[in-house]
N, C-alpha and C. Protein backbone atom coordinates (compact mmCIF):
# COMPACT_ATOMS: atom_id res chain seq x y z
N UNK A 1 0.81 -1.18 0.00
CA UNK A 1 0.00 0.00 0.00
C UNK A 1 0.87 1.26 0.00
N UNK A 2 2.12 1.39 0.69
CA UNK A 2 2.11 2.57 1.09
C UNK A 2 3.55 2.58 -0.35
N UNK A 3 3.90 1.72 -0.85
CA UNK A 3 4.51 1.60 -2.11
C UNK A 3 3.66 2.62 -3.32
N UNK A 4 2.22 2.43 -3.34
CA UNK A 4 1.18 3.10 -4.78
C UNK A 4 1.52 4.33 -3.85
N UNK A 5 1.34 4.50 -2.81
CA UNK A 5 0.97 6.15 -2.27
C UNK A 5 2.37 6.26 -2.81
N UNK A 6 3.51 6.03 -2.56
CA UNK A 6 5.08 6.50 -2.81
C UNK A 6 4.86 6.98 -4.67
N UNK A 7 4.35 6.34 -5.04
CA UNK A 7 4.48 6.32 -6.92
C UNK A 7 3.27 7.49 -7.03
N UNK A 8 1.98 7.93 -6.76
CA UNK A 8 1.46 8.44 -6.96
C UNK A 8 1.84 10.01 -6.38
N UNK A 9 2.79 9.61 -5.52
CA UNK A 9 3.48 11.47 -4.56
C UNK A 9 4.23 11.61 -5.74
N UNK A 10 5.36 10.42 -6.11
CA UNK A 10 6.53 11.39 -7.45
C UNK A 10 5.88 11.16 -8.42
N UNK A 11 4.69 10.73 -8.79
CA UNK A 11 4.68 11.35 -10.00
C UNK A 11 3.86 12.72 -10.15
N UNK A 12 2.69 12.63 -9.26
CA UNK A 12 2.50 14.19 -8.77
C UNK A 12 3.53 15.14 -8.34
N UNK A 13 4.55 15.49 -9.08
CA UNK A 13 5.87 16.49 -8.65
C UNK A 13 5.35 18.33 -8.30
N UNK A 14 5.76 18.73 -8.10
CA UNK A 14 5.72 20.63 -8.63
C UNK A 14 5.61 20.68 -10.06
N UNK A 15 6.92 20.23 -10.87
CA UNK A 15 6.22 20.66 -12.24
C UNK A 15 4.96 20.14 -13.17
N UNK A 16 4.94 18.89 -13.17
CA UNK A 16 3.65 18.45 -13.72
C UNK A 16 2.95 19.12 -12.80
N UNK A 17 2.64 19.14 -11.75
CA UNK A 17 1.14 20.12 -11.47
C UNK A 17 1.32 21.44 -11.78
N UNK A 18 2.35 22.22 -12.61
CA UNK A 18 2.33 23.35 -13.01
C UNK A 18 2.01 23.31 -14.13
N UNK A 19 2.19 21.96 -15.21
CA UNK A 19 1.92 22.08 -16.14
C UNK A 19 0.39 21.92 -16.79
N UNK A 20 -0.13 20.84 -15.44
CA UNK A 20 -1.69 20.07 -15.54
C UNK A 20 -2.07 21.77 -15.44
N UNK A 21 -1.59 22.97 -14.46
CA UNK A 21 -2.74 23.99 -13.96
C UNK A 21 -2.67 25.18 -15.03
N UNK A 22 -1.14 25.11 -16.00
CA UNK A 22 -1.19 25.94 -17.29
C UNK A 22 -2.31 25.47 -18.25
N UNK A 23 -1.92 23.87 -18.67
CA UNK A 23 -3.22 23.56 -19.26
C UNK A 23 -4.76 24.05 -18.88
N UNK A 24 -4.55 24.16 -17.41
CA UNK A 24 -6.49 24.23 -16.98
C UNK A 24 -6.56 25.66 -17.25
N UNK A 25 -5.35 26.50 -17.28
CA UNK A 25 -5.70 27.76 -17.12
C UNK A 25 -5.93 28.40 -18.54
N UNK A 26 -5.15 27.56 -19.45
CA UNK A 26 -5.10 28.44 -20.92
C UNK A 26 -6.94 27.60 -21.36
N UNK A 27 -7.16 26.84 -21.06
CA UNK A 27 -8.17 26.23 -21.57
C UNK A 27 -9.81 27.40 -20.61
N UNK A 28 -9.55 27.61 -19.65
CA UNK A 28 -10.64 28.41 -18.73
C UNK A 28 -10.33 30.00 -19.44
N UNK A 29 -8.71 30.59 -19.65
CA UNK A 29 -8.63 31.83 -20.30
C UNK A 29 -9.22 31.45 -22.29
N UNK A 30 -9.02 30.50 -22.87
CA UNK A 30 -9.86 30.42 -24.17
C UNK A 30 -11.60 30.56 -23.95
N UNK A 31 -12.07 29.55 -22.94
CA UNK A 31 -13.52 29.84 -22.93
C UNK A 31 -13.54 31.22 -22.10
N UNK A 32 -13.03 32.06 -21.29
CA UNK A 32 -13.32 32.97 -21.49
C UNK A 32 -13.37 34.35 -22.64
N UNK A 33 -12.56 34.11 -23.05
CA UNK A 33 -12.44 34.81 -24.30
C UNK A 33 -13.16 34.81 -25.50
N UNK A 34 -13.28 33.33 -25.56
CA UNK A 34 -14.54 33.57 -26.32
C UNK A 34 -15.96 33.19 -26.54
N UNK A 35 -16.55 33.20 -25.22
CA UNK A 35 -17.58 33.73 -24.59
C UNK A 35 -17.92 35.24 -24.98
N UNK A 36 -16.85 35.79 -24.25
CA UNK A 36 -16.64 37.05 -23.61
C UNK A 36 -16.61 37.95 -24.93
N UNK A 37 -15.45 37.97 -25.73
CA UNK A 37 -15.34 38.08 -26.78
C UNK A 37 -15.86 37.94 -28.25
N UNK A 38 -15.41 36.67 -28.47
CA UNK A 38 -15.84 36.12 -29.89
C UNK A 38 -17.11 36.00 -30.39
N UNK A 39 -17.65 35.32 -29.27
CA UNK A 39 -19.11 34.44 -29.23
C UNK A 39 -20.44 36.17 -29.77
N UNK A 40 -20.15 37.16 -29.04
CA UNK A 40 -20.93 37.89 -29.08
C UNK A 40 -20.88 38.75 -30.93
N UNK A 41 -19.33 38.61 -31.03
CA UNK A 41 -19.71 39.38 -32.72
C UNK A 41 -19.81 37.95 -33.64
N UNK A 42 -19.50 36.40 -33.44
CA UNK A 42 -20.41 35.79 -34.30
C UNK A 42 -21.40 35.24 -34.40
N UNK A 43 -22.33 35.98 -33.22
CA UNK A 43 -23.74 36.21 -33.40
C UNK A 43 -23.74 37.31 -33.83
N UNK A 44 -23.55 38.45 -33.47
CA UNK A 44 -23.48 39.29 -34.42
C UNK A 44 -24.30 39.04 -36.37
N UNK A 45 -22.67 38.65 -36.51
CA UNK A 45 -22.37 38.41 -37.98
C UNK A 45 -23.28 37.62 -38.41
N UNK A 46 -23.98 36.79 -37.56
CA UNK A 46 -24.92 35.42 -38.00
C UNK A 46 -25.71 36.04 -38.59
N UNK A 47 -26.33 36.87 -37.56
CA UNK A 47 -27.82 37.37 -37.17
C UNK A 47 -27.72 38.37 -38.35
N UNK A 48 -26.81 39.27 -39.26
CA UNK A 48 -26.83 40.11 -40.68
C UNK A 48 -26.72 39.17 -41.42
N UNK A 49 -25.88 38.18 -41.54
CA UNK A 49 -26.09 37.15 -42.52
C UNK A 49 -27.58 36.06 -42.95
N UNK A 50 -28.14 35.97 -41.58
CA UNK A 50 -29.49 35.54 -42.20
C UNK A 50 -30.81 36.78 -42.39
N UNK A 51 -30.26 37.88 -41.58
CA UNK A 51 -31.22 38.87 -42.62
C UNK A 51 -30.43 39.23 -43.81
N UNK A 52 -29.75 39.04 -44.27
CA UNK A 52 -29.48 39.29 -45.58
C UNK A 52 -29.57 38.09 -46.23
N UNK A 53 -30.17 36.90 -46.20
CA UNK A 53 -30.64 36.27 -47.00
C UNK A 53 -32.16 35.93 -46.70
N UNK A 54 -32.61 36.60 -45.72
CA UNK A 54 -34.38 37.21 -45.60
C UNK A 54 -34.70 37.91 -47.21
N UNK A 55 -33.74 38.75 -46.72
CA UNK A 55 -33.73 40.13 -47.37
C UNK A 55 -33.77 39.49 -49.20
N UNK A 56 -32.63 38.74 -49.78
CA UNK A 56 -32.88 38.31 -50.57
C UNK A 56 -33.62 37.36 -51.47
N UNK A 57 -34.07 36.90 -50.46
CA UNK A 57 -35.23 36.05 -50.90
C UNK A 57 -36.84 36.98 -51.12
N UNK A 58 -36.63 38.12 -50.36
CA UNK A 58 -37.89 39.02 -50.60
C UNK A 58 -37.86 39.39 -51.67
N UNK A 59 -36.86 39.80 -52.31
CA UNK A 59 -36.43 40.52 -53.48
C UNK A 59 -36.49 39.76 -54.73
N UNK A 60 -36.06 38.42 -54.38
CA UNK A 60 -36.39 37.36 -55.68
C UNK A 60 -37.88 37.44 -55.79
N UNK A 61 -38.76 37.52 -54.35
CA UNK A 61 -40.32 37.33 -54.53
C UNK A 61 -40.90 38.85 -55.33
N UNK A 62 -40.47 40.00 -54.68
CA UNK A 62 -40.43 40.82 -54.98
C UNK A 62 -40.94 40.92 -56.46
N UNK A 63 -39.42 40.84 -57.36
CA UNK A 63 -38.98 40.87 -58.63
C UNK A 63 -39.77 39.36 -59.48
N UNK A 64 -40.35 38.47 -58.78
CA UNK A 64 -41.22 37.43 -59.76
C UNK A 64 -42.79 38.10 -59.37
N UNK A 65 -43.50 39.20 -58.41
CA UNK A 65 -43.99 39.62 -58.40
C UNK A 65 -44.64 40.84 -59.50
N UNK A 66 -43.03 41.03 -59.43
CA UNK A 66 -43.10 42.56 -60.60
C UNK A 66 -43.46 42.21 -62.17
N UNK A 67 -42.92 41.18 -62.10
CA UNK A 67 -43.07 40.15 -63.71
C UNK A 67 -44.36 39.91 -63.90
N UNK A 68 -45.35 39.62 -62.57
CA UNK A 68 -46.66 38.67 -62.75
C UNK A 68 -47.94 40.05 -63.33
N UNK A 69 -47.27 40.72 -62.57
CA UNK A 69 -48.09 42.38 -62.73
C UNK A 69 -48.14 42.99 -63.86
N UNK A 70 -47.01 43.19 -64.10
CA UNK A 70 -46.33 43.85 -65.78
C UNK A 70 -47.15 42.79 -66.85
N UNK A 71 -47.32 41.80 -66.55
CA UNK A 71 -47.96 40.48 -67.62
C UNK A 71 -49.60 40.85 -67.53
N UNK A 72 -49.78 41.43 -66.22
CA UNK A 72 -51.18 41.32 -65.88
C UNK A 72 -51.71 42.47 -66.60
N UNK A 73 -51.30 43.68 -66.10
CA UNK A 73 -50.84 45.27 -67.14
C UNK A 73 -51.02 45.24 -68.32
N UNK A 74 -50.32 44.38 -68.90
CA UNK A 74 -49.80 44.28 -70.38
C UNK A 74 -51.75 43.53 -70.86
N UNK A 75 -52.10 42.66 -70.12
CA UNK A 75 -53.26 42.17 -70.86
C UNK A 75 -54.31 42.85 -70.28
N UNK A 76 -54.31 43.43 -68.94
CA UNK A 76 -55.67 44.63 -68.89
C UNK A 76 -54.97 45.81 -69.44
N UNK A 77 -54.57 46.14 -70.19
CA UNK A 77 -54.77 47.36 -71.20
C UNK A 77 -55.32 47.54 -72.03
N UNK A 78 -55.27 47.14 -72.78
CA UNK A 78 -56.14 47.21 -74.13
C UNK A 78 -58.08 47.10 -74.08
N UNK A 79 -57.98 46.16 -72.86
CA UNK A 79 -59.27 46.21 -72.36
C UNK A 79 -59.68 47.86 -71.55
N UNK A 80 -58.87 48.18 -71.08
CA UNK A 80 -58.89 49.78 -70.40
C UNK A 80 -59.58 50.87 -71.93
N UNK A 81 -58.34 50.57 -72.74
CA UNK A 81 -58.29 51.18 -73.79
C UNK A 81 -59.61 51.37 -74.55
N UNK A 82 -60.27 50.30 -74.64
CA UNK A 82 -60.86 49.92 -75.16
C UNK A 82 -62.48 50.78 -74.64
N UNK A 83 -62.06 50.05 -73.21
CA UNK A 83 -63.87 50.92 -71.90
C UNK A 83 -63.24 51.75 -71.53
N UNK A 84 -62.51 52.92 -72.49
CA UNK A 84 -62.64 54.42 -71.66
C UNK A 84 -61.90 55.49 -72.86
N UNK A 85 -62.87 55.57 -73.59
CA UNK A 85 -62.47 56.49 -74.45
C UNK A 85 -62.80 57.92 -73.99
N UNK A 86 -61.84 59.28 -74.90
CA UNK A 86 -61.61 60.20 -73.91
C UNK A 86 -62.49 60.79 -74.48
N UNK A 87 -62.95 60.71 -75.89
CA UNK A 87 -64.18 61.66 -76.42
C UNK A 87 -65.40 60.54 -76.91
N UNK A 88 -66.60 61.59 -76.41
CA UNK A 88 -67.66 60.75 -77.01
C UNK A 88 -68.58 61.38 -77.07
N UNK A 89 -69.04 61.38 -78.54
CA UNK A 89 -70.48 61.79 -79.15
C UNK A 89 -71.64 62.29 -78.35
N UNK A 90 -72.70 62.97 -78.75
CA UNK A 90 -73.51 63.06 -77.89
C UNK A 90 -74.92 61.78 -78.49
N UNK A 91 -74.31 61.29 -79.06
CA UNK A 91 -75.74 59.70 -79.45
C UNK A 91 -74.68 58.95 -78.44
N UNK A 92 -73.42 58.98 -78.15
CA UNK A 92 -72.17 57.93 -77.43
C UNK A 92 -72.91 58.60 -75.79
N UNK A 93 -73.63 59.54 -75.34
CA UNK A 93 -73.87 59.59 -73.68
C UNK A 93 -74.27 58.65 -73.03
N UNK A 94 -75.75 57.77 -73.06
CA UNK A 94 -75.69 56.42 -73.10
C UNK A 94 -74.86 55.89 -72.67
N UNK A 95 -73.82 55.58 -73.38
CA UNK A 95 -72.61 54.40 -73.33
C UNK A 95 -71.51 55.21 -72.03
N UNK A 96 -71.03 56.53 -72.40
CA UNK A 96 -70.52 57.32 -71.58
C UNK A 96 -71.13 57.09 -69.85
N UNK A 97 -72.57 57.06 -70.00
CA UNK A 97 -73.23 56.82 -68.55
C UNK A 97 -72.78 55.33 -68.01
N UNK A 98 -72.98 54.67 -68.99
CA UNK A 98 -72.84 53.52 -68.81
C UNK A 98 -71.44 52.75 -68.12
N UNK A 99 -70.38 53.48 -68.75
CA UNK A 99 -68.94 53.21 -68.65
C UNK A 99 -68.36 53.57 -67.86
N UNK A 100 -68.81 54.92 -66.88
CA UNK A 100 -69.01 55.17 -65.85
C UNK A 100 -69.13 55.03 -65.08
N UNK A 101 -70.72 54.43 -65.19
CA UNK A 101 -70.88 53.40 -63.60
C UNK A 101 -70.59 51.94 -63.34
N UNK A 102 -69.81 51.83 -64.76
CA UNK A 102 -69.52 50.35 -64.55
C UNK A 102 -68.02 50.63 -63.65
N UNK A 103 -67.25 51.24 -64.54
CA UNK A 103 -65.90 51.62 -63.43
C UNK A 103 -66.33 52.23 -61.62
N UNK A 104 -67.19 52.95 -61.35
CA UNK A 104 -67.56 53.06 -60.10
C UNK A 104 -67.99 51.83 -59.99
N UNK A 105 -68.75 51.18 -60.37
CA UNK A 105 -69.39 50.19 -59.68
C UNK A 105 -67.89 49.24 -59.42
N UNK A 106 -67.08 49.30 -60.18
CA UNK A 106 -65.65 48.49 -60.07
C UNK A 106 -64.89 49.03 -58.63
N UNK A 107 -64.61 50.10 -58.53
CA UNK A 107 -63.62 50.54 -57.32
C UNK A 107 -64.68 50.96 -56.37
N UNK A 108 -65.88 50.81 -56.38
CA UNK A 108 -66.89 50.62 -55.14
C UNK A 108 -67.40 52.16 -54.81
N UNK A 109 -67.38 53.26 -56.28
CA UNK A 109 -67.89 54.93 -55.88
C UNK A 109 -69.34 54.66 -56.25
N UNK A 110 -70.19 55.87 -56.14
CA UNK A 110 -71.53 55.94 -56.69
C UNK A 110 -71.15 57.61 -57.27
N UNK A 111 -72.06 57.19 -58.49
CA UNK A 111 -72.14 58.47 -59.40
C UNK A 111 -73.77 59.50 -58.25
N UNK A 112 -73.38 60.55 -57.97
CA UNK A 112 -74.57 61.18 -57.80
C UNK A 112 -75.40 62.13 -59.03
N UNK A 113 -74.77 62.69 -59.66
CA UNK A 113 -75.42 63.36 -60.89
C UNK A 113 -74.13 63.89 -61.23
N UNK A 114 -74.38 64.33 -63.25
CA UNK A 114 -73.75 64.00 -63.92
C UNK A 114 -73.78 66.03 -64.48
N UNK A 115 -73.36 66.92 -64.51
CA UNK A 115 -73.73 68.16 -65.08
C UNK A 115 -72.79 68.63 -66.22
N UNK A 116 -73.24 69.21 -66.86
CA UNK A 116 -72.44 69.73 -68.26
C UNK A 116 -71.98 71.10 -67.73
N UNK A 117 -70.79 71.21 -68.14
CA UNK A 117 -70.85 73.03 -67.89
C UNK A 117 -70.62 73.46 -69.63
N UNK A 118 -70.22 74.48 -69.30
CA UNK A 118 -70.10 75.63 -70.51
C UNK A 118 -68.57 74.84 -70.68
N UNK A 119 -68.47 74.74 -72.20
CA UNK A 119 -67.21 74.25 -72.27
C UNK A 119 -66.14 75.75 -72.47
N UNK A 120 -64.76 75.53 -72.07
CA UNK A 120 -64.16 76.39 -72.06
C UNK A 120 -62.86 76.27 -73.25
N UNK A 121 -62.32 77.13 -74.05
CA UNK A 121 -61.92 76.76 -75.49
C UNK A 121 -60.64 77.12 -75.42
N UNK A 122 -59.64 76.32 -75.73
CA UNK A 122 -58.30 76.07 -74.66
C UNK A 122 -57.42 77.13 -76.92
N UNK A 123 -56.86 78.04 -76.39
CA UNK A 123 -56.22 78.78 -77.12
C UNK A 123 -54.88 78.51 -77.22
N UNK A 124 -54.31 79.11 -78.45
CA UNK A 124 -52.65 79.23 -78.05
C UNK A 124 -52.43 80.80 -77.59
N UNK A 125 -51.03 81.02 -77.44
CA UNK A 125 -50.42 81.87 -77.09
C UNK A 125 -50.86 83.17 -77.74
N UNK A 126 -51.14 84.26 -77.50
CA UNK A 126 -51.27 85.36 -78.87
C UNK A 126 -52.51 85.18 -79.50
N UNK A 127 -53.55 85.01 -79.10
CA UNK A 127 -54.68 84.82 -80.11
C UNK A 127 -55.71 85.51 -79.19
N UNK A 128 -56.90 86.52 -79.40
CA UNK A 128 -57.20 86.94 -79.05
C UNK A 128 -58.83 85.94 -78.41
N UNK A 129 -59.22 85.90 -77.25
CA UNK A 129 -60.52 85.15 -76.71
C UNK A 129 -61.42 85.46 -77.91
N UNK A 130 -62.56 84.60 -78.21
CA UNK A 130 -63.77 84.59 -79.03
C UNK A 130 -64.92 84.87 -77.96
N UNK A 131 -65.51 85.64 -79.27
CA UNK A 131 -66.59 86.39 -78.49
C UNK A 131 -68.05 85.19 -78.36
């Protein structure tokens, strides 16, 4: 017995336990450091790196959005073109009333009454008003 205690005193010396307590110490000064340190700017960095691929993935939706619209645009036009002409006859009032309340009736207005004024007669520069 007292032979293992003899082998276990020298090999526990001063320097190996200086060296076992450098080891414990550089290993307790790394997790502090980067805890303390590191840990906080690569969260940081994480946390811009996955909003910036938030961010780009909005932008792909975005931009296949912008495509679906422009397509949509492109084929209600002509139909626009078509139900809203800028002049119209006076046998065309009828249709004028009509085209009217179909677009209110579309974005949800009501027509209350409809009045003519005096039309006013758009001149150039230098020309004297008509009487």
């Amino acid at each position: 017995m007292s032979d293992i205690k003899e082998k276990i005193l020298a090999a526990a010396d001063k320097k190996t336990l200086i060296k076992f307590g450098i080891g414990l110490g550089s290993i307790i000064l790394f997790l502090v450091v980067y805890y303390a340190v590191l840990n906080p700017l690569v969260k940081d960095r994480k946390a811009k790196y996955e909003d910036k691929l938030l961010k780009q993935n909005e932008i792909n939706q975005f931009e296949n959005d912008i495509a679906t619209l422009k397509a949509r645009i492109k084929k209600l036009t002509p139909e626009v073109k078509e139900k809203s002409t800028l002049f119209h006859s006076k046998a065309e009032v009828e249709g004028l009333y009509n085209s009217l309340s179909r677009f209110a009736g579309n974005y949800g207005l009501v027509i209350s009454k409809i009045e003519k004024k005096k039309a006013k007669p758009i001149l150039k520069k230098g020309m004297a008003k008509q009487a």
